[in-house]
PDB file of N, CA and C in Angstrom:
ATOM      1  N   UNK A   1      -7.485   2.783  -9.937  1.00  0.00           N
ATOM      2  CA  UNK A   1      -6.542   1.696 -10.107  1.00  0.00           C
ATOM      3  C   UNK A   1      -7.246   0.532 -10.794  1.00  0.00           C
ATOM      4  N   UNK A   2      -6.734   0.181 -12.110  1.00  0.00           N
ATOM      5  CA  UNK A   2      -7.088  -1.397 -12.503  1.00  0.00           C
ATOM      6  C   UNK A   2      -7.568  -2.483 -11.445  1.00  0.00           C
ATOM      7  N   UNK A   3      -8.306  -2.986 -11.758  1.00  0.00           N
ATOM      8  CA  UNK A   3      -8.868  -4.186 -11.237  1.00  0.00           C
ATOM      9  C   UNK A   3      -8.594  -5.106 -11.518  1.00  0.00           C
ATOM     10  N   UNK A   4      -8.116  -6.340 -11.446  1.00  0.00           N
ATOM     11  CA  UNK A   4      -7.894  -7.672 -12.116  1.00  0.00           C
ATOM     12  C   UNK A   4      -8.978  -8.515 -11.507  1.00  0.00           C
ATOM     13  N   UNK A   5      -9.104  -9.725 -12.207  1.00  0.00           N
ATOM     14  CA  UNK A   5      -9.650 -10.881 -11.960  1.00  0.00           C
ATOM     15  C   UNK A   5      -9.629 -12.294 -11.741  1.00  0.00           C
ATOM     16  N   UNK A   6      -9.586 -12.954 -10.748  1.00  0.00           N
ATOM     17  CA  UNK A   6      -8.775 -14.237 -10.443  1.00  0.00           C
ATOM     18  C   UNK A   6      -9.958 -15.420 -10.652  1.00  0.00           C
ATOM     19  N   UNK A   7      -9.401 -16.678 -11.706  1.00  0.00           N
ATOM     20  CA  UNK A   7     -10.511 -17.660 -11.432  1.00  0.00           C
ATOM     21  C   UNK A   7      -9.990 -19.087 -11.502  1.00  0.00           C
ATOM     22  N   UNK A   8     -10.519 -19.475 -10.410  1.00  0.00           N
ATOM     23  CA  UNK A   8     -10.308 -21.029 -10.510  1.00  0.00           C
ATOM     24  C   UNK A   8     -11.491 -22.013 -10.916  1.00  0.00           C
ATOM     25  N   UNK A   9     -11.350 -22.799 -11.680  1.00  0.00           N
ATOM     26  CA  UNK A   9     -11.846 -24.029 -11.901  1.00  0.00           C
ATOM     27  C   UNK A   9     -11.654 -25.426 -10.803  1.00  0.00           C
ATOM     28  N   UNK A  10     -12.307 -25.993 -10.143  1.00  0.00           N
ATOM     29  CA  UNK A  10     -11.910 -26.957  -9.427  1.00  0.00           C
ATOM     30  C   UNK A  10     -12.816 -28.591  -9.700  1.00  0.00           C
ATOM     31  N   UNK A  11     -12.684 -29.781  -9.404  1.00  0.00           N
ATOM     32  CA  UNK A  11     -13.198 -30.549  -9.793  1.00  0.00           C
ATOM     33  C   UNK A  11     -13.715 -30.592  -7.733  1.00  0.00           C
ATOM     34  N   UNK A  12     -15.097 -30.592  -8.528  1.00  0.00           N
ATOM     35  CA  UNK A  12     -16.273 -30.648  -6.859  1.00  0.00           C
ATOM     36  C   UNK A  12     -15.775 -29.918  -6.368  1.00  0.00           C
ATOM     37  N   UNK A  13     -17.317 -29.504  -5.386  1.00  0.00           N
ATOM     38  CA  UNK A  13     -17.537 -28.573  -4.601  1.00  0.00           C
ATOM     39  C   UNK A  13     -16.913 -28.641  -3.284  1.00  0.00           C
ATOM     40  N   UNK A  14     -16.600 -29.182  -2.241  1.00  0.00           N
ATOM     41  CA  UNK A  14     -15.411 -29.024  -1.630  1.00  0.00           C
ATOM     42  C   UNK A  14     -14.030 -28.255  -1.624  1.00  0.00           C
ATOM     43  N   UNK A  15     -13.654 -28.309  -2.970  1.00  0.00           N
ATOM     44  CA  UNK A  15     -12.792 -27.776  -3.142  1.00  0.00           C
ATOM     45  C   UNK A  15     -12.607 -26.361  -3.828  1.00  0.00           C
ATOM     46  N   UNK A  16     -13.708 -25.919  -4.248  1.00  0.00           N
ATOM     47  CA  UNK A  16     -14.036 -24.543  -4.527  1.00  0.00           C
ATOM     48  C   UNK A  16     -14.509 -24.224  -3.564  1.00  0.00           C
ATOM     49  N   UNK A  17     -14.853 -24.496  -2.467  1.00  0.00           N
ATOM     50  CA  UNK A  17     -15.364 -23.437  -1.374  1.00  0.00           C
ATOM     51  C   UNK A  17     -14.191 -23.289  -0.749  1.00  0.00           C
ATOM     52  N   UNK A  18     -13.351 -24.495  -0.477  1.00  0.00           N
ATOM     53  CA  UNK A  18     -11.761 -24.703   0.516  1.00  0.00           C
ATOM     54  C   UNK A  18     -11.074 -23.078  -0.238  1.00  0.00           C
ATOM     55  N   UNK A  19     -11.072 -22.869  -1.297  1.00  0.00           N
ATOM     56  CA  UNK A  19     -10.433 -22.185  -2.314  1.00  0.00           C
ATOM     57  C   UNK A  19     -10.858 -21.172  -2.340  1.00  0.00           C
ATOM     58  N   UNK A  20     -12.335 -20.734  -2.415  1.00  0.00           N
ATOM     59  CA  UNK A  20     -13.024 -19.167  -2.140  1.00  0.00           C
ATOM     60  C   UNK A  20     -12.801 -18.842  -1.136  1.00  0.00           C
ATOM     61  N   UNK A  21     -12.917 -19.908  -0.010  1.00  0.00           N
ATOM     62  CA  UNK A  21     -12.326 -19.300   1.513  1.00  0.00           C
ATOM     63  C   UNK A  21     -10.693 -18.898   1.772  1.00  0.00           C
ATOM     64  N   UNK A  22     -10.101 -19.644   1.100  1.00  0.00           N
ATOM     65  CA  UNK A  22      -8.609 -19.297   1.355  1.00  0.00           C
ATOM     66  C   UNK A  22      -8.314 -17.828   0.382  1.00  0.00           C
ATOM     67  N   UNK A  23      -8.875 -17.931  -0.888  1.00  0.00           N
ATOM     68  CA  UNK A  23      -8.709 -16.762  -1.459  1.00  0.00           C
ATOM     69  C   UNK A  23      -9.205 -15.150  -0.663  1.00  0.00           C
ATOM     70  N   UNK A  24     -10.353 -15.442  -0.151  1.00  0.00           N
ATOM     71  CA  UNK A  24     -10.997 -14.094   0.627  1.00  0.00           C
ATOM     72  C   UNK A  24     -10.091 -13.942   1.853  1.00  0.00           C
ATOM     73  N   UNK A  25      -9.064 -14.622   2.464  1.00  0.00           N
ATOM     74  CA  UNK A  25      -8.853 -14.692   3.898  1.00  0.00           C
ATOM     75  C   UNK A  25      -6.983 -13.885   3.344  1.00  0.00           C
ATOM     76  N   UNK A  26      -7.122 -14.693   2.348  1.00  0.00           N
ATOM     77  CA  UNK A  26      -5.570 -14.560   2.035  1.00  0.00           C
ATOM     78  C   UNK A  26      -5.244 -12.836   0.799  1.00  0.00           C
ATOM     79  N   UNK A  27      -6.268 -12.419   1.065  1.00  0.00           N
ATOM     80  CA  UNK A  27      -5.347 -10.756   0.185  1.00  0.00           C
ATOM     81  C   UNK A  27      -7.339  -9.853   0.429  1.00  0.00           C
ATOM     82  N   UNK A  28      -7.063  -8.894  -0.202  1.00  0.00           N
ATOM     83  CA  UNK A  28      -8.209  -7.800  -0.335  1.00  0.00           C
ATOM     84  C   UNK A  28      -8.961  -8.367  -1.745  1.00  0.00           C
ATOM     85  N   UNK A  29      -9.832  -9.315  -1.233  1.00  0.00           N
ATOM     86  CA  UNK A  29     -10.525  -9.311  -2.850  1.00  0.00           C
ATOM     87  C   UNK A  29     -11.905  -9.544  -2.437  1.00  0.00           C
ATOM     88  N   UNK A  30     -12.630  -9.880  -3.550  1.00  0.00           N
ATOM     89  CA  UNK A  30     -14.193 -10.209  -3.435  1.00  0.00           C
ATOM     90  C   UNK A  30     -14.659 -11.267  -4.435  1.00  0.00           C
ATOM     91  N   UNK A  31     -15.494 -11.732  -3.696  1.00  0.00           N
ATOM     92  CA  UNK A  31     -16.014 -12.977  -4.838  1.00  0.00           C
ATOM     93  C   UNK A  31     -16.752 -12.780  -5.254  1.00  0.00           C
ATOM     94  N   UNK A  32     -17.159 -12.335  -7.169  1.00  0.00           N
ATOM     95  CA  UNK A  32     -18.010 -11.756  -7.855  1.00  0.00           C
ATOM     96  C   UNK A  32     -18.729 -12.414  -8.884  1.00  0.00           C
ATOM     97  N   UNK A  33     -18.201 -14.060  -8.910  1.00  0.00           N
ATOM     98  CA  UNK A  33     -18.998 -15.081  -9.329  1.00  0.00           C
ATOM     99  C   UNK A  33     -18.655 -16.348  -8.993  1.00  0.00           C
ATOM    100  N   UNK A  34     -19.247 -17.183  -9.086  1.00  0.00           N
ATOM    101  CA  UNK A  34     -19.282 -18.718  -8.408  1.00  0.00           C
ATOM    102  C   UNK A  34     -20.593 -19.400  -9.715  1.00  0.00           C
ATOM    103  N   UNK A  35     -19.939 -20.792  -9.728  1.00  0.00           N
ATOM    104  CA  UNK A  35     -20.977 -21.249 -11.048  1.00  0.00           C
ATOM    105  C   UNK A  35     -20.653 -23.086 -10.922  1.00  0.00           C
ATOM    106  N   UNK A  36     -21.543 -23.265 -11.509  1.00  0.00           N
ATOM    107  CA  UNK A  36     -20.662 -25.019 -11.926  1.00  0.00           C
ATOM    108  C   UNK A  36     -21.074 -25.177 -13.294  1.00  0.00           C
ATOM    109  N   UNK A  37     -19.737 -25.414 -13.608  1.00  0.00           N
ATOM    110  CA  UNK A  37     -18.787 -25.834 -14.979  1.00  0.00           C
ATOM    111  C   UNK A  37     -19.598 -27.258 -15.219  1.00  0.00           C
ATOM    112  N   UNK A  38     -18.980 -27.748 -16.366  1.00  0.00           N
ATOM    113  CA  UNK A  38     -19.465 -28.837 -16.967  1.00  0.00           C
ATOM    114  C   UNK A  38     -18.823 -30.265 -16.107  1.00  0.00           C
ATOM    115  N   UNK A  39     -19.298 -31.167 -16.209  1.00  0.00           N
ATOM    116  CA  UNK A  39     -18.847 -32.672 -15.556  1.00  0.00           C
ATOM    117  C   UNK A  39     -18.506 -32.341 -14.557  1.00  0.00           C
ATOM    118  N   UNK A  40     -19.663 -31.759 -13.221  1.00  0.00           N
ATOM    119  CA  UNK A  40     -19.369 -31.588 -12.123  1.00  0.00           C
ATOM    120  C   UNK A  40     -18.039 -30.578 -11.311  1.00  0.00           C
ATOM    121  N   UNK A  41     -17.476 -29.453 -12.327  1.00  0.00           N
ATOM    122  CA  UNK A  41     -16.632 -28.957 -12.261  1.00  0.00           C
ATOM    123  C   UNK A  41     -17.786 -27.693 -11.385  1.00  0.00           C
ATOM    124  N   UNK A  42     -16.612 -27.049 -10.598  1.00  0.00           N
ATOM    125  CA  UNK A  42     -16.914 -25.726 -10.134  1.00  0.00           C
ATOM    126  C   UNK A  42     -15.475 -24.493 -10.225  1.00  0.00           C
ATOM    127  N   UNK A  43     -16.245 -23.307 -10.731  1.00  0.00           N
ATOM    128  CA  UNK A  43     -16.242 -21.942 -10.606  1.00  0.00           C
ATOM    129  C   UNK A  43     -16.334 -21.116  -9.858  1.00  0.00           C
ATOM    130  N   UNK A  44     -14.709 -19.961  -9.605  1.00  0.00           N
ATOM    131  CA  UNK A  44     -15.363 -19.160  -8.401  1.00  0.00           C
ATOM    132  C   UNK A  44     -14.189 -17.910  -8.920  1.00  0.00           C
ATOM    133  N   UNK A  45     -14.736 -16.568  -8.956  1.00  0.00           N
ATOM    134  CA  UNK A  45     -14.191 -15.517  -9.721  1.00  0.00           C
ATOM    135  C   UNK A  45     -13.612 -14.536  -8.478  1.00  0.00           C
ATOM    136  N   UNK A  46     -12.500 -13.690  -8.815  1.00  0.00           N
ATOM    137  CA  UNK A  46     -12.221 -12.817  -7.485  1.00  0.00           C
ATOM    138  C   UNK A  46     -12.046 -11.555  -8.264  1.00  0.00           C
ATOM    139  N   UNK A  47     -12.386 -10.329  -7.518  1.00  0.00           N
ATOM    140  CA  UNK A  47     -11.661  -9.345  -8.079  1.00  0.00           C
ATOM    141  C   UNK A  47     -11.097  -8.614  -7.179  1.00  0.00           C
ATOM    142  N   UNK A  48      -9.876  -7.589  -7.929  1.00  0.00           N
ATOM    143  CA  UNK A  48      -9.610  -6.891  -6.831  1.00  0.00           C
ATOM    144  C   UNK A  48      -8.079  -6.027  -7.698  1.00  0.00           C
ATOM    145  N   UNK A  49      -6.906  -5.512  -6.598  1.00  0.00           N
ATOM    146  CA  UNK A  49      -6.519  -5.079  -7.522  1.00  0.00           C
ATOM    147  C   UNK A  49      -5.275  -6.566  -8.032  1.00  0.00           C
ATOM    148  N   UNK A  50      -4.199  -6.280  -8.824  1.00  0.00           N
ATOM    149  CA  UNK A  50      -3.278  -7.257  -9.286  1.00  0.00           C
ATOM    150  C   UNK A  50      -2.921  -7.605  -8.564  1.00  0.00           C
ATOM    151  N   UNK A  51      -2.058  -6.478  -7.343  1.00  0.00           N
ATOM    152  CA  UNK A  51      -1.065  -6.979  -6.219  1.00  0.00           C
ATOM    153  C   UNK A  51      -2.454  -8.414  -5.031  1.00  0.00           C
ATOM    154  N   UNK A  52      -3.250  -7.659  -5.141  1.00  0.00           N
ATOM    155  CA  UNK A  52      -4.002  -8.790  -4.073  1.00  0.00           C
ATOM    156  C   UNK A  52      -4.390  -9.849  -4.988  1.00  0.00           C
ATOM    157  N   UNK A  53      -4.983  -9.907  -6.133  1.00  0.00           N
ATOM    158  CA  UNK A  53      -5.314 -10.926  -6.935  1.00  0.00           C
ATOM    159  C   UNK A  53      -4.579 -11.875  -7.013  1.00  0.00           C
ATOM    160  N   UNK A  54      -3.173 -11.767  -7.352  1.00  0.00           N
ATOM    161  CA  UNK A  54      -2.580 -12.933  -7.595  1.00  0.00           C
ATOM    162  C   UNK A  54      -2.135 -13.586  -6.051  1.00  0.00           C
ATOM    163  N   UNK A  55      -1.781 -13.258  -4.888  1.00  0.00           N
ATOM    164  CA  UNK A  55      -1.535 -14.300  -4.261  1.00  0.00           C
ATOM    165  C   UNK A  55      -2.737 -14.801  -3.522  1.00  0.00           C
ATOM    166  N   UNK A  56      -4.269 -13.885  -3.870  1.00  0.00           N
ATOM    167  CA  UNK A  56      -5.238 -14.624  -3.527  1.00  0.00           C
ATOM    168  C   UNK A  56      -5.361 -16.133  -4.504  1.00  0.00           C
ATOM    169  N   UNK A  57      -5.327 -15.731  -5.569  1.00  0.00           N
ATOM    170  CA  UNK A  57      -5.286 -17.070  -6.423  1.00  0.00           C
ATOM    171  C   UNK A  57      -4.405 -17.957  -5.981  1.00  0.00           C
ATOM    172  N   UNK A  58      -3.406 -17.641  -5.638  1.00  0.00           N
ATOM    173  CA  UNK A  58      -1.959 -18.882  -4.987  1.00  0.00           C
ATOM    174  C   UNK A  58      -2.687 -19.488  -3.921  1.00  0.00           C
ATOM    175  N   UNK A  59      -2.882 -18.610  -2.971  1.00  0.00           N
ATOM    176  CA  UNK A  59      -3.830 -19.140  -1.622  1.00  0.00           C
ATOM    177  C   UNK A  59      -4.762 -20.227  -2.187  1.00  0.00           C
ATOM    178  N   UNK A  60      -5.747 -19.693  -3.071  1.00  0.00           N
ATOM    179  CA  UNK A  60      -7.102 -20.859  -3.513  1.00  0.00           C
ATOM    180  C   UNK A  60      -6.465 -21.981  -3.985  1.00  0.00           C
ATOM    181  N   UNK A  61      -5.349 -21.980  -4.806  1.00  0.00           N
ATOM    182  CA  UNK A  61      -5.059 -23.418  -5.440  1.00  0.00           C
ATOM    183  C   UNK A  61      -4.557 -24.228  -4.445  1.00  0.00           C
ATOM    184  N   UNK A  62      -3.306 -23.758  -3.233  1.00  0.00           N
ATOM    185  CA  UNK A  62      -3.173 -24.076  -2.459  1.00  0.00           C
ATOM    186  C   UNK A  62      -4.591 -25.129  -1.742  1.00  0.00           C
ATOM    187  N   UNK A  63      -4.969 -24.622  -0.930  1.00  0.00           N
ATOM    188  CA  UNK A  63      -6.053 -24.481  -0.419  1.00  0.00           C
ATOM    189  C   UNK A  63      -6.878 -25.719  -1.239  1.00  0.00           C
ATOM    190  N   UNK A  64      -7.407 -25.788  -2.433  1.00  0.00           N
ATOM    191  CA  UNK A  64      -8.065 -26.508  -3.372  1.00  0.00           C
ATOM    192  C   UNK A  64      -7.789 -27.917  -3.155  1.00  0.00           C
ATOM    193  N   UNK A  65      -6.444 -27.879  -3.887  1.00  0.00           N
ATOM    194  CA  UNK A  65      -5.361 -29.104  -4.214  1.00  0.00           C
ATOM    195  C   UNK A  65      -5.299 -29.869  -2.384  1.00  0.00           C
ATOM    196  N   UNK A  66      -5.002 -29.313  -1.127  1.00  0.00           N
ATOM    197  CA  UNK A  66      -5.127 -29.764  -0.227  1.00  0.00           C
ATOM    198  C   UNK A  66      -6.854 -30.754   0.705  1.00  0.00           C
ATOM    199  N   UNK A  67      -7.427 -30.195  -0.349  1.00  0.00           N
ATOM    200  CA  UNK A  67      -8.841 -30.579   0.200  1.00  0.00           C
ATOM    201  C   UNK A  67      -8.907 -32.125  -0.432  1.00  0.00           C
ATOM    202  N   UNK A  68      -9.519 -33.344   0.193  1.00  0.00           N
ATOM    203  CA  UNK A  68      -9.546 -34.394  -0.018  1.00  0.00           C
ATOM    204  C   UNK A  68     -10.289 -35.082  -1.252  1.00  0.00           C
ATOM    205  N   UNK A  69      -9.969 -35.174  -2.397  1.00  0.00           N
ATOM    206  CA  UNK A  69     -10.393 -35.438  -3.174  1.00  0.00           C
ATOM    207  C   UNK A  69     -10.714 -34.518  -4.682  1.00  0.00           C
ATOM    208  N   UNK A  70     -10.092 -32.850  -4.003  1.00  0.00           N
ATOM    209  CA  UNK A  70      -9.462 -31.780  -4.525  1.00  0.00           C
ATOM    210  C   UNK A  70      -9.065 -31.527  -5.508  1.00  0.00           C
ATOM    211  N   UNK A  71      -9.863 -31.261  -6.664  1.00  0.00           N
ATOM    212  CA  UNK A  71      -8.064 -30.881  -7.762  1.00  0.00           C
ATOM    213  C   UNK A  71      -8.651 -29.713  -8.553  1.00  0.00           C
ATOM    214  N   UNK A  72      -7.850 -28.671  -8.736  1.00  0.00           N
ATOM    215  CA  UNK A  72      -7.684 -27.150  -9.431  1.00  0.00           C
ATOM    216  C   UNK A  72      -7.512 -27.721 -10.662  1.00  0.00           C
ATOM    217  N   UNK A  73      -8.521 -27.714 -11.853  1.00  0.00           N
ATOM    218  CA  UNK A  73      -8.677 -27.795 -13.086  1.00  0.00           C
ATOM    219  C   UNK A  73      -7.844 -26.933 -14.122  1.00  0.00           C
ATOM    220  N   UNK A  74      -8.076 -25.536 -13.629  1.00  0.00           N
ATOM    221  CA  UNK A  74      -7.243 -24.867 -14.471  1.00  0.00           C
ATOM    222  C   UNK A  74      -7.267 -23.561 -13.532  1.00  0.00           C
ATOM    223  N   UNK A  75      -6.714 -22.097 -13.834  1.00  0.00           N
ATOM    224  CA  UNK A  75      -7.020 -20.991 -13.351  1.00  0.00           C
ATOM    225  C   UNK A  75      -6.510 -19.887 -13.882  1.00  0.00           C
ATOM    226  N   UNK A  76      -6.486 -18.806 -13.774  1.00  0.00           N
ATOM    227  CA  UNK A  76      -6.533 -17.681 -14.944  1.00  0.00           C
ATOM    228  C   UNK A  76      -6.138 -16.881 -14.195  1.00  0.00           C
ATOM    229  N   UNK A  77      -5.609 -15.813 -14.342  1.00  0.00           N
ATOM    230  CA  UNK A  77      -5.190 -13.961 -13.859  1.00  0.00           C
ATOM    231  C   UNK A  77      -5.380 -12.846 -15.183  1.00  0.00           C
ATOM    232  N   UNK A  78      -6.233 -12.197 -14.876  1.00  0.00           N
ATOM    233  CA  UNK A  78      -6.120 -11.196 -15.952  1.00  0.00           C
ATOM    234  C   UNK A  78      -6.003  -9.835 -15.140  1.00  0.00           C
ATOM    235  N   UNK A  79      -4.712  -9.543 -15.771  1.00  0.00           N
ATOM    236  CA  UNK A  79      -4.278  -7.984 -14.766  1.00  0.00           C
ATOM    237  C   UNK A  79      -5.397  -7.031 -15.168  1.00  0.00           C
ATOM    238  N   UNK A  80      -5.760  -6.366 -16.168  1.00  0.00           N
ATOM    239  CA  UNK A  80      -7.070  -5.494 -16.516  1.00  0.00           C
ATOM    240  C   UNK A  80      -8.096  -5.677 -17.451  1.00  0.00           C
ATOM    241  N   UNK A  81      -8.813  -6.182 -17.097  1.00  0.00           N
ATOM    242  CA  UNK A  81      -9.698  -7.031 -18.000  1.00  0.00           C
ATOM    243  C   UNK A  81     -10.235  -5.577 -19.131  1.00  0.00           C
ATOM    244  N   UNK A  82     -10.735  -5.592 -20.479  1.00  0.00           N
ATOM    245  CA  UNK A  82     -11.233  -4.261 -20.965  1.00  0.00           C
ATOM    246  C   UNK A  82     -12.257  -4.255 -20.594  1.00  0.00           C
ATOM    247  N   UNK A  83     -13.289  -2.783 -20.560  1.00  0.00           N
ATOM    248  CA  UNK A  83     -14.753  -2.927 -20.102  1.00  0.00           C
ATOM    249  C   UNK A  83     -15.319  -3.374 -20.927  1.00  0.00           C
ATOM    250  N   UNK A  84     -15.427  -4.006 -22.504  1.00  0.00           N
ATOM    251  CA  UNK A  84     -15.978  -4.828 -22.860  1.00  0.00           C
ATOM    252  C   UNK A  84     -16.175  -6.229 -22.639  1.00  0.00           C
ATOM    253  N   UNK A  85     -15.519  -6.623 -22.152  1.00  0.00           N
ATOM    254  CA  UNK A  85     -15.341  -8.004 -21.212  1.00  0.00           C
ATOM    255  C   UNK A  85     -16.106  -8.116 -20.116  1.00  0.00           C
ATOM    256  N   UNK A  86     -15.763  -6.749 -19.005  1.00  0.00           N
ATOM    257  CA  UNK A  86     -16.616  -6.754 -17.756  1.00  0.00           C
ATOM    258  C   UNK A  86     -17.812  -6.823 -17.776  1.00  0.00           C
ATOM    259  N   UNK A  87     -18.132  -6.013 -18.908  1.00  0.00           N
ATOM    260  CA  UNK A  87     -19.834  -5.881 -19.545  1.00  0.00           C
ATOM    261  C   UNK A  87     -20.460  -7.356 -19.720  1.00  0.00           C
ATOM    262  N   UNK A  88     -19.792  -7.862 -20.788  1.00  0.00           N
ATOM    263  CA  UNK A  88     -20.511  -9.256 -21.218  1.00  0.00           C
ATOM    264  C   UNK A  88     -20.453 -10.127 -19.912  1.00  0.00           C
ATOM    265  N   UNK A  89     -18.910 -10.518 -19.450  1.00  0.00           N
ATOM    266  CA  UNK A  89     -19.050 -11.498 -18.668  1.00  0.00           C
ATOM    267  C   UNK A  89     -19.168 -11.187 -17.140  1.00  0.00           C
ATOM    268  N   UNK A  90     -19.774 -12.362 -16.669  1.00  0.00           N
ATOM    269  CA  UNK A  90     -20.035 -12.015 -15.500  1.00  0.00           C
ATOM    270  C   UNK A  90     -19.165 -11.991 -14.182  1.00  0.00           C
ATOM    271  N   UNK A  91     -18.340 -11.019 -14.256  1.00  0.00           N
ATOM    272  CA  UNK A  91     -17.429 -10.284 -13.697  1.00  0.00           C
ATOM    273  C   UNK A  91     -17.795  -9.430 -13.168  1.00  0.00           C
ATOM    274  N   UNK A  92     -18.645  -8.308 -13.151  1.00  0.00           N
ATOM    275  CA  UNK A  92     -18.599  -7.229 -12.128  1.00  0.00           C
ATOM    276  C   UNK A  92     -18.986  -7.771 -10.848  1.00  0.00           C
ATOM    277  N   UNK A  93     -18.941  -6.124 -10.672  1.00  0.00           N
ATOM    278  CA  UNK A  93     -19.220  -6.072  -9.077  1.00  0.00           C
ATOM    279  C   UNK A  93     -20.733  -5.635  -9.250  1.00  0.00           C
ATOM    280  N   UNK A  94     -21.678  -6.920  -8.244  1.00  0.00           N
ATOM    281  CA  UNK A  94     -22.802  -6.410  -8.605  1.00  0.00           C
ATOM    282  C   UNK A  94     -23.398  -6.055  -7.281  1.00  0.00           C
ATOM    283  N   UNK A  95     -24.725  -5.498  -7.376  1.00  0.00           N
ATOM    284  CA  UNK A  95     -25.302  -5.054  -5.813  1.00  0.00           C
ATOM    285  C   UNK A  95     -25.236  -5.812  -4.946  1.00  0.00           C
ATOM    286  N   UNK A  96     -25.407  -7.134  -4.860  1.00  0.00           N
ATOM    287  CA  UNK A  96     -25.207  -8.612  -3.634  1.00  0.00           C
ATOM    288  C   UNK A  96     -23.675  -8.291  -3.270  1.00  0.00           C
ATOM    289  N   UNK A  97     -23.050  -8.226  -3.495  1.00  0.00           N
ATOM    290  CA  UNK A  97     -20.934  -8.358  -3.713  1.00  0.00           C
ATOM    291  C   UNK A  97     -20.128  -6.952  -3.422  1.00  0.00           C
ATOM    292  N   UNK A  98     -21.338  -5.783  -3.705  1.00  0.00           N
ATOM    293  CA  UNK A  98     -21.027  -4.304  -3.111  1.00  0.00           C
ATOM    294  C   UNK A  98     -20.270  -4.044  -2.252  1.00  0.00           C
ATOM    295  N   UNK A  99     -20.954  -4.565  -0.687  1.00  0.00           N
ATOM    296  CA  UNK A  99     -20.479  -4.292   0.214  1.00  0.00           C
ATOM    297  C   UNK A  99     -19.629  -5.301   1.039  1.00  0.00           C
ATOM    298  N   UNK A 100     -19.067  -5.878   0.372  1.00  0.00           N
ATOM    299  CA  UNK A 100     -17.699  -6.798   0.426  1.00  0.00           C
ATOM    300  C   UNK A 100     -16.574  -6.061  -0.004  1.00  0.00           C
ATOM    301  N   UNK A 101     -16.740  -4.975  -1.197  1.00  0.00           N
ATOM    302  CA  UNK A 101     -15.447  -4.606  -1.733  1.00  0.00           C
ATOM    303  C   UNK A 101     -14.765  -4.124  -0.267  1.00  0.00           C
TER     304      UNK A 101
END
């Protein structure tokens, strides 16, 4: 089954963790990258399949936007990413993130 990939952008860290936590709690996914973006922005990637991806992403923005000082920058869904994509970017599933799937 396809895999998709869920990502939010959030302004500070507070609110990307409020958001990785609500995303992991709220459908079957895994968190397969986390980063900080430019001007204090943060990054946090999910995968999993479509049906769980997207209302994990609903959950995180939720979740985000509620945290004090909070705000969801932007965020993305890609129902099947190609494996040239998975390759370059850092999207997979790697040995640390394994045994989460």
């Amino acid at each position: 089954m396809p895999e998709a990939v869920g990502v939010i952008q959030t302004l500070g860290f507070p609110a990307v963790l409020a958001a990785a936590d609500a995303m992991v709690k709220a459908a079957r996914v895994t968190i397969v990258y986390y980063d900080i973006a430019e001007s204090g922005n943060q990054v946090v990637a999910v995968r999993g399949t479509t049906s769980e991806v997207r209302p994990s992403v609903e959950a995180g923005i939720e979740a985000a936007n509620k945290t004090v000082g909070g705000e969801v920058i932007t965020y993305y869904i890609v129902p099947n990413p190609p494996d040239n994509v998975v390759s370059v970017l850092p999207i997979e599933y790697t040995e640390k993130v394994e045994r989460f799937r």
